[in-house]
Protein backbone atom coordinates (compact mmCIF):
# COMPACT_ATOMS: atom_id res chain seq x y z
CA UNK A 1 7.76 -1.79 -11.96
CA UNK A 2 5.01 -1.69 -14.37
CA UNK A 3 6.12 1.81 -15.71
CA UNK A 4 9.75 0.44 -15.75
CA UNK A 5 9.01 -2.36 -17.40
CA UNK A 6 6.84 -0.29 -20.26
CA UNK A 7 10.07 1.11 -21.33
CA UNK A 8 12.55 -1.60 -21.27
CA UNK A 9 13.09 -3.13 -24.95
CA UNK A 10 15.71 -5.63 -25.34
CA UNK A 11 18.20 -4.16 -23.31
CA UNK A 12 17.35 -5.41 -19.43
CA UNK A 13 20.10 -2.91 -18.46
CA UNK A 14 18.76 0.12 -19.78
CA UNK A 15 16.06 -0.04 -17.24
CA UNK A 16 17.17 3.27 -15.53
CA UNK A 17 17.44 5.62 -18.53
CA UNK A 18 13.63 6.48 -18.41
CA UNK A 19 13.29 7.18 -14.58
CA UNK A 20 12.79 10.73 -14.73
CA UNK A 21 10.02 10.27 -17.29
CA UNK A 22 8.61 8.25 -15.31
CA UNK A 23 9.18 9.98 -12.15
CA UNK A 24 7.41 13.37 -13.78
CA UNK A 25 4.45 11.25 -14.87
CA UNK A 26 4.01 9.96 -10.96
CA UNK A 27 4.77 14.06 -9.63
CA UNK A 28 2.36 15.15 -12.72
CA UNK A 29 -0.28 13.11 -11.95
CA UNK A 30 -3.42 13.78 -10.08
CA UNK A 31 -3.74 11.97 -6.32
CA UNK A 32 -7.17 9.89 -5.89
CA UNK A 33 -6.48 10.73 -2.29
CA UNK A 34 -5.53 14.05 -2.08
CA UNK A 35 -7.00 15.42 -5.46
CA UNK A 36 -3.96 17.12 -6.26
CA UNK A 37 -0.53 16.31 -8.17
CA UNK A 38 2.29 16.01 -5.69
CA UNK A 39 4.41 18.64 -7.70
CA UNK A 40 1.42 20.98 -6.91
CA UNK A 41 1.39 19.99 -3.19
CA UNK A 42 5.23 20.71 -2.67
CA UNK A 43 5.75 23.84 -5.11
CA UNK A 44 2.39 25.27 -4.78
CA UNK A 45 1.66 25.49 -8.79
CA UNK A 46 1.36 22.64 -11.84
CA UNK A 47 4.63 21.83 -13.43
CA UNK A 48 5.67 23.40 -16.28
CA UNK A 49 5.61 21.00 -18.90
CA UNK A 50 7.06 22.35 -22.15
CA UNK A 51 8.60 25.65 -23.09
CA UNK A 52 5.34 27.76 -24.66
CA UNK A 53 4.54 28.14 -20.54
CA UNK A 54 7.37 31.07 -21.01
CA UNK A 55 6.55 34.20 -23.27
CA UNK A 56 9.03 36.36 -24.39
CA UNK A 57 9.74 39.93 -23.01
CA UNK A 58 11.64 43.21 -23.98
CA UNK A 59 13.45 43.86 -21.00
CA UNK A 60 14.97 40.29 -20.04
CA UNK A 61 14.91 36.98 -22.00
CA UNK A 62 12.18 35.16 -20.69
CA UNK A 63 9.23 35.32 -18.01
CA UNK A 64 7.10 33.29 -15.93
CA UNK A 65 3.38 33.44 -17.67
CA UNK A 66 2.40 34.89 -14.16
CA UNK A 67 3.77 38.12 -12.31
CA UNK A 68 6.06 36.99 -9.33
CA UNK A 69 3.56 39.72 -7.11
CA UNK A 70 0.69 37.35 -8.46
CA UNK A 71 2.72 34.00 -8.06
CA UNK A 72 3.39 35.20 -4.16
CA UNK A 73 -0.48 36.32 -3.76
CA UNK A 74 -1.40 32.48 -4.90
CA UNK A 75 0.36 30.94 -1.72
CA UNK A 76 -2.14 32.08 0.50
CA UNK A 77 -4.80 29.61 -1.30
CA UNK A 78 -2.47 26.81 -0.01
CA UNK A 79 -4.17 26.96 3.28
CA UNK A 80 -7.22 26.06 2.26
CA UNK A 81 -6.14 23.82 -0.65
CA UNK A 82 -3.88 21.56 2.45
CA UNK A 83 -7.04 21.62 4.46
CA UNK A 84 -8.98 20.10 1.86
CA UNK A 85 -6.08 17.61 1.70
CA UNK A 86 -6.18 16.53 4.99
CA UNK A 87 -9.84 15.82 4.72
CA UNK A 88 -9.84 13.74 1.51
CA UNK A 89 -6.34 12.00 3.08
CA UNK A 90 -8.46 11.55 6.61
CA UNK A 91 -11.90 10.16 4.09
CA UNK A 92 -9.05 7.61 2.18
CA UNK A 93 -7.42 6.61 5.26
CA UNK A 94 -11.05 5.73 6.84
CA UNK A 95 -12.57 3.84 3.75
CA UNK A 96 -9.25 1.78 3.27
CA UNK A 97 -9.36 0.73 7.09
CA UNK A 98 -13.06 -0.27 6.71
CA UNK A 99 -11.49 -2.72 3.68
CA UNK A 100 -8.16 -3.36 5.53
CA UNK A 101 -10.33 -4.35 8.63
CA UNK A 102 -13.22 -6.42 7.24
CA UNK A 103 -12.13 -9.38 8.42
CA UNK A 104 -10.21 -8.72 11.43
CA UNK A 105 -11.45 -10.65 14.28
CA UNK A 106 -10.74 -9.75 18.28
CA UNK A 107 -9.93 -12.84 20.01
CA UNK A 108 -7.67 -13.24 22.62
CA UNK A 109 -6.75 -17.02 23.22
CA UNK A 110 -5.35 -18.35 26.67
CA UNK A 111 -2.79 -21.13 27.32
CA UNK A 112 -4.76 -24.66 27.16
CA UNK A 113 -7.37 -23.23 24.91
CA UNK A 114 -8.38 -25.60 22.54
CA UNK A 115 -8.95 -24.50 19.43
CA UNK A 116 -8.81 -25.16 15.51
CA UNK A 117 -5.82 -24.89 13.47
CA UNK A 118 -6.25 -24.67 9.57
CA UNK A 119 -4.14 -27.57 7.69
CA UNK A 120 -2.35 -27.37 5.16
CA UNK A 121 -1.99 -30.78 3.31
CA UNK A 122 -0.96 -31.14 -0.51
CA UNK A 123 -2.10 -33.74 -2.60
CA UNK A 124 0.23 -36.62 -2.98
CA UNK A 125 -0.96 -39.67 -5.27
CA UNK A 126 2.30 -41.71 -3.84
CA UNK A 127 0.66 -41.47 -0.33
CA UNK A 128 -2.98 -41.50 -1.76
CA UNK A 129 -4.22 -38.11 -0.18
CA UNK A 130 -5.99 -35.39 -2.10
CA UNK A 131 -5.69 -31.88 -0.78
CA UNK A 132 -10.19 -31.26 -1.48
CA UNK A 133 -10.73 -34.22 0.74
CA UNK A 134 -8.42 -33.40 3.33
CA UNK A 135 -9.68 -32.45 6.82
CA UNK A 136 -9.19 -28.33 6.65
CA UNK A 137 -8.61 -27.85 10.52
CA UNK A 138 -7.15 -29.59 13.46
CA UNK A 139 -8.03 -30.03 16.68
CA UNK A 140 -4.81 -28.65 18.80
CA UNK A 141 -4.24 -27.11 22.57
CA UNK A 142 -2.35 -23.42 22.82
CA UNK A 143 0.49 -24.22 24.15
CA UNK A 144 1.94 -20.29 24.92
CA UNK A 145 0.54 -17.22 23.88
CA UNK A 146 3.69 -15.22 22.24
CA UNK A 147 1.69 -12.26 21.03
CA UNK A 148 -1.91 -10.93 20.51
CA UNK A 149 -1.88 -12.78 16.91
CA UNK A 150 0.79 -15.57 17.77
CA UNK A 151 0.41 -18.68 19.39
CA UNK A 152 2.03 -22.00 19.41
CA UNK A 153 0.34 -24.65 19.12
CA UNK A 154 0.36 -28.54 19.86
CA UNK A 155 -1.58 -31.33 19.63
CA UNK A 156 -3.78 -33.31 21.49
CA UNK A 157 -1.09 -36.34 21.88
CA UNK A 158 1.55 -33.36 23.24
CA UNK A 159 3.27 -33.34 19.87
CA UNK A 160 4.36 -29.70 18.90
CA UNK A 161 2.76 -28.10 15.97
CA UNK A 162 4.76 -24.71 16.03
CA UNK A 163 4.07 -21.12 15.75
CA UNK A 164 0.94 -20.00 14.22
CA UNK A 165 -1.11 -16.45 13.34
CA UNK A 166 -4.38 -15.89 14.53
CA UNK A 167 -5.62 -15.86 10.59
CA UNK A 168 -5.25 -19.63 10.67
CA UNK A 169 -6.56 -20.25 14.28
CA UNK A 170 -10.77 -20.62 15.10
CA UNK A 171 -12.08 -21.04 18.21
């Protein structure tokens, strides 16, 4: 949307005249992941970005910079190049998990567990309450264990507190 937006002036409905600019910049540019632009990984060579890539010839109008014999002889780089892939995509996917994961937490909660349920009380001058002084969890009882990460809750006095994740649940 940011690329979108760079290109919308006044007009709000214009917004879709500049997609395929912006669509070559994304194919054009160079992965963090893999290394490579996606044009390169589907076609097997760089796109060709202007017309001085094509050099003029006696016997037809135009030719690719390369021979086609060459071109051909190039694809059988790609084996090594989509290896190399693979291991940068299998080094991304393992740092972003470590990030993804930091603060995952297995616990498995049984029914009449208690535990402590985060609150989440605004202020409200009317009422006299100030969300920093507020108590930030609850004392509650799980009630039924829907999933691995879902719960519901109630309180102490049987009253039902609802459905909550795991992220807002200590034991």
């Amino acid at each position: 949307m940011t690329a979108v937006s760079s290109y919308v002036k006044e007009d709000h409905r214009t917004w879709d005249l500049n997609l395929f600019k912006i669509q070559f910049a994304l194919n054009s540019a160079v992965n963090e992941s893999t290394g490579f632009t996606p044009f390169f990984l589907v076609h097997g060579r760089e796109p060709i970005i202007n017309g001085s890539f094509y050099k003029q010839t006696d016997d037809c109008e135009y030719e690719v910079a390369m021979p086609r014999e060459d071109y051909a002889g190039e694809f059988g780089v790609l084996k090594e190049v989509f290896e190399k892939v693979r291991s940068h995509l299998l080094k991304a996917h393992a740092t972003n998990t470590k990030y993804y994961n930091l603060r995952r937490r297995n616990v498995k909660l049984s029914e009449g567990q208690e535990v402590w349920r985060k609150t989440y009380i605004q202020s409200d001058a009317e009422k006299f309450k100030a969300t920093k002084l507020a108590p930030k969890y609850e004392k509650c009882i799980v009630k039924k264990v829907l999933s691995p990460l879902v719960y519901e809750l109630i309180a102490h006095n049987g009253k039902p507190l609802g459905t909550w994740h795991i992220k807002d649940i200590k034991v």
